[in-house]
C-alpha atoms as a PDB file:
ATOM      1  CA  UNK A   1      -1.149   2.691  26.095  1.00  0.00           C
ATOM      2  CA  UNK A   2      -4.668   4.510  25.608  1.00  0.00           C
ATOM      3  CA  UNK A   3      -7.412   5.611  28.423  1.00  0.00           C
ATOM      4  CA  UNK A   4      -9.103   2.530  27.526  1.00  0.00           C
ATOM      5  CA  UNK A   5      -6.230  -0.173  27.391  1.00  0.00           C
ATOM      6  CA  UNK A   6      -4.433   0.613  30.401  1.00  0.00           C
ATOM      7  CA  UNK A   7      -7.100  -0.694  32.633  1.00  0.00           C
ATOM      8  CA  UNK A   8      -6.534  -4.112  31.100  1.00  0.00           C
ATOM      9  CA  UNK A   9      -5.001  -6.489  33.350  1.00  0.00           C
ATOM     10  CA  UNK A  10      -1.807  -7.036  31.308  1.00  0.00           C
ATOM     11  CA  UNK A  11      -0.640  -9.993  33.785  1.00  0.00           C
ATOM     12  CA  UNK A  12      -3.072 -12.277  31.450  1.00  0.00           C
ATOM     13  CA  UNK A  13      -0.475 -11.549  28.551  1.00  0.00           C
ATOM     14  CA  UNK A  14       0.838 -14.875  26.928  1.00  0.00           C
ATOM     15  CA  UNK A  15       1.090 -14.219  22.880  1.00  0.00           C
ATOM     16  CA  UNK A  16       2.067 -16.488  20.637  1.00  0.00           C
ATOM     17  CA  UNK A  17       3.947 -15.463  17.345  1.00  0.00           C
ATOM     18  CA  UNK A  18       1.216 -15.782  14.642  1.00  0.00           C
ATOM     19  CA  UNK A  19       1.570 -18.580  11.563  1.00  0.00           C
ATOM     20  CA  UNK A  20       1.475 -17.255   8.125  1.00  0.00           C
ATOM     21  CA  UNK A  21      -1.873 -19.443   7.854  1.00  0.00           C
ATOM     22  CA  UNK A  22      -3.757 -17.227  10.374  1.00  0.00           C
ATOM     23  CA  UNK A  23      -1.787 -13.974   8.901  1.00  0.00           C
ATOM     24  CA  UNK A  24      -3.548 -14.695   5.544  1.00  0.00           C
ATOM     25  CA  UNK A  25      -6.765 -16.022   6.547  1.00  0.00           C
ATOM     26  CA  UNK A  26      -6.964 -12.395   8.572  1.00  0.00           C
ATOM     27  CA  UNK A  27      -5.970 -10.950   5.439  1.00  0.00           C
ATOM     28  CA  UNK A  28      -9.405 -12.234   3.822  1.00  0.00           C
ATOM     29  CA  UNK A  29     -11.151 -11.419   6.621  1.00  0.00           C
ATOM     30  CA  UNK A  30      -9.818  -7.998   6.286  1.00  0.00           C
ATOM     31  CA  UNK A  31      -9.776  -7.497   2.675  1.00  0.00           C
ATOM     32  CA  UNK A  32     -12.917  -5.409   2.565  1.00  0.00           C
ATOM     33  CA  UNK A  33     -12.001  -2.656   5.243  1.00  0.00           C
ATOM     34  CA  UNK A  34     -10.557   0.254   3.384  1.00  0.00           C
ATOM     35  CA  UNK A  35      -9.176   3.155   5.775  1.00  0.00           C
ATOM     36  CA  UNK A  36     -11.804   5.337   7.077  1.00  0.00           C
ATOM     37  CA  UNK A  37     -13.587   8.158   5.177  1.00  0.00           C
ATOM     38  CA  UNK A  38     -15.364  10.912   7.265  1.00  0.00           C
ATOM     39  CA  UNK A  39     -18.191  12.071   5.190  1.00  0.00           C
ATOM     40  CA  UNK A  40     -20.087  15.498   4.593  1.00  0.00           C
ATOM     41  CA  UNK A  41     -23.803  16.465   4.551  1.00  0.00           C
ATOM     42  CA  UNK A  42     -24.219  18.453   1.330  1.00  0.00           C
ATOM     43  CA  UNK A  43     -25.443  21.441   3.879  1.00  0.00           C
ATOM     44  CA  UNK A  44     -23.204  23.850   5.913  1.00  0.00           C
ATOM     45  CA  UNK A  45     -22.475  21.566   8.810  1.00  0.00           C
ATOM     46  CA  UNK A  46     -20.242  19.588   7.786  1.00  0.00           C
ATOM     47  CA  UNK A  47     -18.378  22.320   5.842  1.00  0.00           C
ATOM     48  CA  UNK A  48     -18.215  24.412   9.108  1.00  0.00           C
ATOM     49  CA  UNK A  49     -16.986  21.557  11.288  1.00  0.00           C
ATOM     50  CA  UNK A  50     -14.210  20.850   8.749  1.00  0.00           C
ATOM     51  CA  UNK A  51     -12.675  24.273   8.596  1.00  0.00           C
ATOM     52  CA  UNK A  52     -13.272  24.207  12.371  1.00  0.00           C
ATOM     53  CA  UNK A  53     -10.765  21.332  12.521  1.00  0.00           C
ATOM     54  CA  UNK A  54      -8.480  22.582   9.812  1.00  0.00           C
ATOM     55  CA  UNK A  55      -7.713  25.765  11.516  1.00  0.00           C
ATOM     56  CA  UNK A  56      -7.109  24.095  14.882  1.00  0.00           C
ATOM     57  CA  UNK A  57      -4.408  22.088  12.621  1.00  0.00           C
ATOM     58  CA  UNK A  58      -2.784  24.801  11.409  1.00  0.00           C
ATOM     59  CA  UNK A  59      -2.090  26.699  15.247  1.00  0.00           C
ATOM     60  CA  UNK A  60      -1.037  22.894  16.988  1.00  0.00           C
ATOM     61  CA  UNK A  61       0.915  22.398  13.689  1.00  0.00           C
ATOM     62  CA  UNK A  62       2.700  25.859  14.334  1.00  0.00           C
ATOM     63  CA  UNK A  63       3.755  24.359  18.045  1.00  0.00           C
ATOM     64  CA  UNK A  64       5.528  21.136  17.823  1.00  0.00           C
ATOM     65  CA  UNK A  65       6.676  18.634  15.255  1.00  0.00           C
ATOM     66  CA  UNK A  66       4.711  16.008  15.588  1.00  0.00           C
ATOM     67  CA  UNK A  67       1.695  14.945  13.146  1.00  0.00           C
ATOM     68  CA  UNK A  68      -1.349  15.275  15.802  1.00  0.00           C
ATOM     69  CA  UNK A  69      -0.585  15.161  19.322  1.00  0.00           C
ATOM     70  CA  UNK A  70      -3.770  17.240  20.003  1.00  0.00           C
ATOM     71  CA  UNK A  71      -5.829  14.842  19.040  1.00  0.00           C
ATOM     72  CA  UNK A  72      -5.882  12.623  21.799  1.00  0.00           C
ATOM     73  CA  UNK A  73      -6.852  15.629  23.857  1.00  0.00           C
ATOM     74  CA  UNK A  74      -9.896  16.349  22.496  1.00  0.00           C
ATOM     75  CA  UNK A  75     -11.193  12.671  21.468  1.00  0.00           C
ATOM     76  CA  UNK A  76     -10.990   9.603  23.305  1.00  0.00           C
ATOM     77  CA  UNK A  77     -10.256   6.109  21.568  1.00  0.00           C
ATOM     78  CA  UNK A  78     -13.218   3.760  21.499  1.00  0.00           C
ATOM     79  CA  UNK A  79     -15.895   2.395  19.333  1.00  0.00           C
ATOM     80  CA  UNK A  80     -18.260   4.286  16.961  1.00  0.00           C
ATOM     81  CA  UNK A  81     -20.820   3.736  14.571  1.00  0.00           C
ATOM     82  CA  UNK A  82     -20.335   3.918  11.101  1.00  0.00           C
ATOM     83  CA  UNK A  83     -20.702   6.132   8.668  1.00  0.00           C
ATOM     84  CA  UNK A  84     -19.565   9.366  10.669  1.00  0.00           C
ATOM     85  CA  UNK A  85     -19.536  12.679   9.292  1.00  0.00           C
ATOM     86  CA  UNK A  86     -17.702  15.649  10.196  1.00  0.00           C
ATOM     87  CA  UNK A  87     -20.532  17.153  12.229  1.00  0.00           C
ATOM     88  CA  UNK A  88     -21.184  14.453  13.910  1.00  0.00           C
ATOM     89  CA  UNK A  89     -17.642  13.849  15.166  1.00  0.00           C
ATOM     90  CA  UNK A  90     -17.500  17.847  16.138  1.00  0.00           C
ATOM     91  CA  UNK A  91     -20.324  16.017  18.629  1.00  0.00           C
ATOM     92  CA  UNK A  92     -18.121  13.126  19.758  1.00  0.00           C
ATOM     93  CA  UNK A  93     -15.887  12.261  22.895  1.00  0.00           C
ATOM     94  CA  UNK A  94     -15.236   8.639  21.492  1.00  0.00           C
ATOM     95  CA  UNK A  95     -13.714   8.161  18.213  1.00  0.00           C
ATOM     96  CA  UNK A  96     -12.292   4.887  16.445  1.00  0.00           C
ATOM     97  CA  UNK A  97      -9.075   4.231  15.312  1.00  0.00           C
ATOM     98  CA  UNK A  98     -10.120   4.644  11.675  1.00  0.00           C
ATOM     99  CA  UNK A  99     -11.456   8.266  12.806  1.00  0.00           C
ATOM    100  CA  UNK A 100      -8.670   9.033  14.747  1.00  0.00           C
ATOM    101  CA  UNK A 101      -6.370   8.249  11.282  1.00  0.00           C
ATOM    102  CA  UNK A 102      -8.620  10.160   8.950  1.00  0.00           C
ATOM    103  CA  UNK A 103      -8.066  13.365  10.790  1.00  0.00           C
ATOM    104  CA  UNK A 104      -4.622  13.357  11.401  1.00  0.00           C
ATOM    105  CA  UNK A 105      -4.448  12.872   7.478  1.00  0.00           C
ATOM    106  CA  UNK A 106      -6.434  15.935   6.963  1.00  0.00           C
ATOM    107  CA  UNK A 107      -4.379  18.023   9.161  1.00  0.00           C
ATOM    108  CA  UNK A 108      -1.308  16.975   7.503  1.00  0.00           C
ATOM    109  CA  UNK A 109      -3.019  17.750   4.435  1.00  0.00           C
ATOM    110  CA  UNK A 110      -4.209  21.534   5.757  1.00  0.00           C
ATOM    111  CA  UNK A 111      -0.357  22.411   6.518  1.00  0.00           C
ATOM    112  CA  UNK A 112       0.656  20.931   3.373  1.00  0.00           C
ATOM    113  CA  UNK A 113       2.407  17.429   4.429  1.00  0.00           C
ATOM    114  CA  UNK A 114       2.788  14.384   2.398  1.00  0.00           C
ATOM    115  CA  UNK A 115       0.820  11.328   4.690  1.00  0.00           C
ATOM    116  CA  UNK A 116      -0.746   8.173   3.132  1.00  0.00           C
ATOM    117  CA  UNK A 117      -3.331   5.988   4.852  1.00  0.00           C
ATOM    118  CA  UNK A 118      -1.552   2.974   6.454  1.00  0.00           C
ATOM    119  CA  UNK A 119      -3.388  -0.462   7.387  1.00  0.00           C
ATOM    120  CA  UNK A 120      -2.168  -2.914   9.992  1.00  0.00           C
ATOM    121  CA  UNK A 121      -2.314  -6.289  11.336  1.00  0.00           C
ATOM    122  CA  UNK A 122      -1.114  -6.389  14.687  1.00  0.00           C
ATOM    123  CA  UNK A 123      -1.090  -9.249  17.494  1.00  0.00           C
ATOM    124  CA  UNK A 124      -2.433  -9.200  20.786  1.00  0.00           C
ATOM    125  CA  UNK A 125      -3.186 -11.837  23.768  1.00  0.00           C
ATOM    126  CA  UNK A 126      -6.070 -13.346  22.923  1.00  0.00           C
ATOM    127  CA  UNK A 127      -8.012 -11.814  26.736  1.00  0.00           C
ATOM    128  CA  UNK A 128      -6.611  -8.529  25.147  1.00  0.00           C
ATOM    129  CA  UNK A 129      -8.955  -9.431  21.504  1.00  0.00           C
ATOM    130  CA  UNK A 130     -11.791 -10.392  24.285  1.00  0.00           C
ATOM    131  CA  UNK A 131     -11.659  -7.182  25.834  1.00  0.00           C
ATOM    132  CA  UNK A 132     -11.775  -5.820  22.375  1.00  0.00           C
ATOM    133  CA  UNK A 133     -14.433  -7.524  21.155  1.00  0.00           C
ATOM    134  CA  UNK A 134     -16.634  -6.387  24.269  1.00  0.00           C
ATOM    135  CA  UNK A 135     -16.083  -3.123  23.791  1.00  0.00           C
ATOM    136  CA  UNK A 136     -17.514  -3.252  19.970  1.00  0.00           C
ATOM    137  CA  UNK A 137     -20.246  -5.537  20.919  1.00  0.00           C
ATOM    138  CA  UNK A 138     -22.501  -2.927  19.571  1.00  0.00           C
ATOM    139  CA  UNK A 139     -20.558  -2.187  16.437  1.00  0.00           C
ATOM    140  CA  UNK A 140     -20.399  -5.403  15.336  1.00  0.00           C
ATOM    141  CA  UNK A 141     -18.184  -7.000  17.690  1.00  0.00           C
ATOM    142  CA  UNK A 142     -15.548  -9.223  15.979  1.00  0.00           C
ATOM    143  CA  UNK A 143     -15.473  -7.216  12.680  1.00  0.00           C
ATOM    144  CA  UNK A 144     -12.213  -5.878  12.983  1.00  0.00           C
ATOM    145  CA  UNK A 145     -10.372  -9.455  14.991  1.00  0.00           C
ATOM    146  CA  UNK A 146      -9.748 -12.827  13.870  1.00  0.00           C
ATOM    147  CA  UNK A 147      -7.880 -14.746  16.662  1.00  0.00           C
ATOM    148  CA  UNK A 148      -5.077 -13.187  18.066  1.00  0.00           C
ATOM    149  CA  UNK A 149      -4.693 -10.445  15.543  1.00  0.00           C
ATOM    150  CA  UNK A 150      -6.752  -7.593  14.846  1.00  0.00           C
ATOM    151  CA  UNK A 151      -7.046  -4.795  12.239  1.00  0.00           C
ATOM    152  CA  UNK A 152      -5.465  -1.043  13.350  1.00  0.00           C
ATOM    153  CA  UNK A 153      -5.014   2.188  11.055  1.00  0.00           C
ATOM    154  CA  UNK A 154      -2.567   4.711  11.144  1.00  0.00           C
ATOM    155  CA  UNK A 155      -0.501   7.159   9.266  1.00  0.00           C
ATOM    156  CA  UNK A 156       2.285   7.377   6.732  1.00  0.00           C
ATOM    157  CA  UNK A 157       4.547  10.374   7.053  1.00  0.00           C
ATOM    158  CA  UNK A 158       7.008  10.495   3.821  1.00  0.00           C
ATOM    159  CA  UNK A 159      10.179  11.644   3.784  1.00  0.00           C
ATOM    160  CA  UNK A 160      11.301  14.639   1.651  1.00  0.00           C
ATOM    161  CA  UNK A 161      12.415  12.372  -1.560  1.00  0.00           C
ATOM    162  CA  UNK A 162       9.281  10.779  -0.984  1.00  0.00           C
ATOM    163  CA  UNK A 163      10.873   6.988  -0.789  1.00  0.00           C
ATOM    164  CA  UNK A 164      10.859   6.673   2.852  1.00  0.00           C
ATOM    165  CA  UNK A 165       8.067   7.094   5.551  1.00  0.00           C
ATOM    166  CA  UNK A 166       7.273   6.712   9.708  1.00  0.00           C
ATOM    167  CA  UNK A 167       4.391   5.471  10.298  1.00  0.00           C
ATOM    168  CA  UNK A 168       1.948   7.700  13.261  1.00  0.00           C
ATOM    169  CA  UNK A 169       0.150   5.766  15.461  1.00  0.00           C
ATOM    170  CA  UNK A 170      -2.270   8.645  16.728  1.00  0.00           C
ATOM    171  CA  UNK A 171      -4.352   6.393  18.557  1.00  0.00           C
ATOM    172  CA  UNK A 172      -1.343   6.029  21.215  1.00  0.00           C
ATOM    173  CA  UNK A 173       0.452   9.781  19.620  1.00  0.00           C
ATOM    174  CA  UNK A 174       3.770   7.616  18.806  1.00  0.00           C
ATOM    175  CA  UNK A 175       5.415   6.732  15.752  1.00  0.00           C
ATOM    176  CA  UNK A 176       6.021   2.806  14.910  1.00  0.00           C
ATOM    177  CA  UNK A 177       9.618   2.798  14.631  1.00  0.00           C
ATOM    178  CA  UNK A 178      10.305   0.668  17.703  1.00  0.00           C
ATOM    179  CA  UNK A 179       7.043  -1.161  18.011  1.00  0.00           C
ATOM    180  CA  UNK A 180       7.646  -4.622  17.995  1.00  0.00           C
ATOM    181  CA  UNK A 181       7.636  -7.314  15.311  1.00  0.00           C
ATOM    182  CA  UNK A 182       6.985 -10.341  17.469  1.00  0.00           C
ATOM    183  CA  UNK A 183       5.200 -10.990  20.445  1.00  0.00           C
ATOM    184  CA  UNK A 184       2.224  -8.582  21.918  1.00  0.00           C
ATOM    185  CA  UNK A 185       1.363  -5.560  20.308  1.00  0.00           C
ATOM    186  CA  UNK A 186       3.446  -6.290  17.181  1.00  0.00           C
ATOM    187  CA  UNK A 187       3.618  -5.598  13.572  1.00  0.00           C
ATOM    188  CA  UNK A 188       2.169  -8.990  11.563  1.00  0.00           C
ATOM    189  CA  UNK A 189       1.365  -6.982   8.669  1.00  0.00           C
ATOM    190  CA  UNK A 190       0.963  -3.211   6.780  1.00  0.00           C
ATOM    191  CA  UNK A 191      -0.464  -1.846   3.868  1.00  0.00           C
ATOM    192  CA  UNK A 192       0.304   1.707   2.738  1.00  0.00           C
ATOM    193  CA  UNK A 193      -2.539   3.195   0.583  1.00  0.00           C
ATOM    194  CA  UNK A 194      -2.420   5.717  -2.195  1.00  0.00           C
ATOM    195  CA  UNK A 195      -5.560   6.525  -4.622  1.00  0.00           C
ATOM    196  CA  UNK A 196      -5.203   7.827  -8.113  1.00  0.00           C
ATOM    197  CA  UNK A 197      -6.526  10.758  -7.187  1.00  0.00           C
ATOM    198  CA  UNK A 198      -4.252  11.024  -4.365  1.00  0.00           C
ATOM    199  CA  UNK A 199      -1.620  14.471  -4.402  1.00  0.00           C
ATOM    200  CA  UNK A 200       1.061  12.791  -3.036  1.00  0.00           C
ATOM    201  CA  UNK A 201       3.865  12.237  -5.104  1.00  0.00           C
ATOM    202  CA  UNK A 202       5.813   8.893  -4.434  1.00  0.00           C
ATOM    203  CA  UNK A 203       7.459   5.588  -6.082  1.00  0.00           C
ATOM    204  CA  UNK A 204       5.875   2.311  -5.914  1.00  0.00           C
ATOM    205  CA  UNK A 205       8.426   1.309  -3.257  1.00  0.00           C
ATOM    206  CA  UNK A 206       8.754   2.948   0.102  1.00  0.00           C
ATOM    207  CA  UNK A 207      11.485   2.747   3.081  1.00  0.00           C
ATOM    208  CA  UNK A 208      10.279   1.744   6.397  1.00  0.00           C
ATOM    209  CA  UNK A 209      12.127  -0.117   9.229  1.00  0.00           C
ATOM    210  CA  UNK A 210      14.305  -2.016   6.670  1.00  0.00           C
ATOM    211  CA  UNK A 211      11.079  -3.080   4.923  1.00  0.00           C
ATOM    212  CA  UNK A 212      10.653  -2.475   1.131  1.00  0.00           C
ATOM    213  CA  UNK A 213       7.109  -2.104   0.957  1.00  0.00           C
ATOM    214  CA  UNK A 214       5.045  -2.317  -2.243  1.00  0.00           C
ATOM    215  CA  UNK A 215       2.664   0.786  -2.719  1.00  0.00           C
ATOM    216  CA  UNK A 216      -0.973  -0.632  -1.941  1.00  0.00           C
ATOM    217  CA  UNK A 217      -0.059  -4.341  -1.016  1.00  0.00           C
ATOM    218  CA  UNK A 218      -0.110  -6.118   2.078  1.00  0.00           C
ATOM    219  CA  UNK A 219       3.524  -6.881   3.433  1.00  0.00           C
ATOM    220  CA  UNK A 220       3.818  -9.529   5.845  1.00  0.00           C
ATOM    221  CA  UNK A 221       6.151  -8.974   8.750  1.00  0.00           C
ATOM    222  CA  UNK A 222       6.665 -10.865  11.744  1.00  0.00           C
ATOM    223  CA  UNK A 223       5.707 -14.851  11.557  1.00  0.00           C
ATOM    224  CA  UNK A 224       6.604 -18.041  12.572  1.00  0.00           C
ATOM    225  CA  UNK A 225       9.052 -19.597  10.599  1.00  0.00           C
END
């Protein structure tokens, strides 16, 4: 777990497998958060800061594997006010989860990786979405929660036929693979994103976990029957 999350008491964990009902009405509450955007000032800053960060992909690229372990290093996870531009994060300690998503997507992008935007449901003990909810209490608050389950971004890494991908979590620098389905920090829903005007080349169905998920739709996963 994060910097932030591990000084949670997790002895107050009881979850509860969500119902489709509260999966869906989440869903509407969700529906009008698209995956985060950083902008740019039309000036130099923001130009600057961005090749700033691209070539600091391209050397931690050149030393490991995975998608953006460095990030974690340099930003913490926590909340932040929106819209943020590439300057402005250059300024930052705390970034969101949106933020931390955007960048690793444009350093897979600088050393020429196929990634799409992912967006997730997940479920949490309800203190957990409390604890949440405190934190933001300047952003907004409850924005991003409803109930038990609350709204997370990440990253889809295809594979080379581009049918299958792994989904990077950077905000805890793991990939999804084993996260769970049911009970706390589970998987209650995902949505991969691609834009028209998106370079990646893929079908309308991708591979993940045994899931066939369709391109740009929600896909519920673990419910109550």
């Amino acid at each position: 777990m994060n910097d932030r999350l591990s000084k949670l008491n997790l002895a107050r964990i009881a979850v509860t497998v969500p119902e489709q009902a509260e999966i869906q009405s989440a869903l509407a509450k969700f529906k009008p958060l698209s995956p985060t955007v950083i902008q740019s000032h039309p000036d130099g800053c923001c130009r600057d800061a961005k090749e700033w960060f691209k070539g600091q992909s391209r050397v931690h690229h050149a030393l490991g594997e995975l998608p953006s372990p460095w990030l974690r290093a340099r930003w913490h996870w926590g909340p932040l006010e929106r819209p943020i531009h590439w300057c402005q994060i250059m300024e930052r300690q705390v970034v969101d989860c949106g933020t931390l998503a955007a960048l690793t997507l444009e350093g897979l992008k600088t050393v020429g990786r196929p990634a799409l935007g992912v967006q997730l449901i997940q479920n949490y003990d309800i203190n957990m979405v409390r604890d949440f909810e405190y934190l933001w209490r300047y952003q907004g608050g409850d924005y991003w929660t409803a109930g038990t389950l609350v709204y997370h971004e990440c990253v889809a890494v295809l594979d080379a036929q581009g049918s299958g991908i792994r989904v990077w979590d950077p905000t805890v620098e793991t990939f999804s693979d084993g996260a769970p389905l049911f009970g706390h920090d589970s998987i209650a829903a995902i949505r991969v994103i691609r834009y028209d005007n998106d370079p990646v080349t893929c079908g309308p169905l991708l591979n993940w976990r045994g899931f066939r998920l369709t391109l740009n739709e929600w896909s519920l996963l673990g419910q109550a029957p």
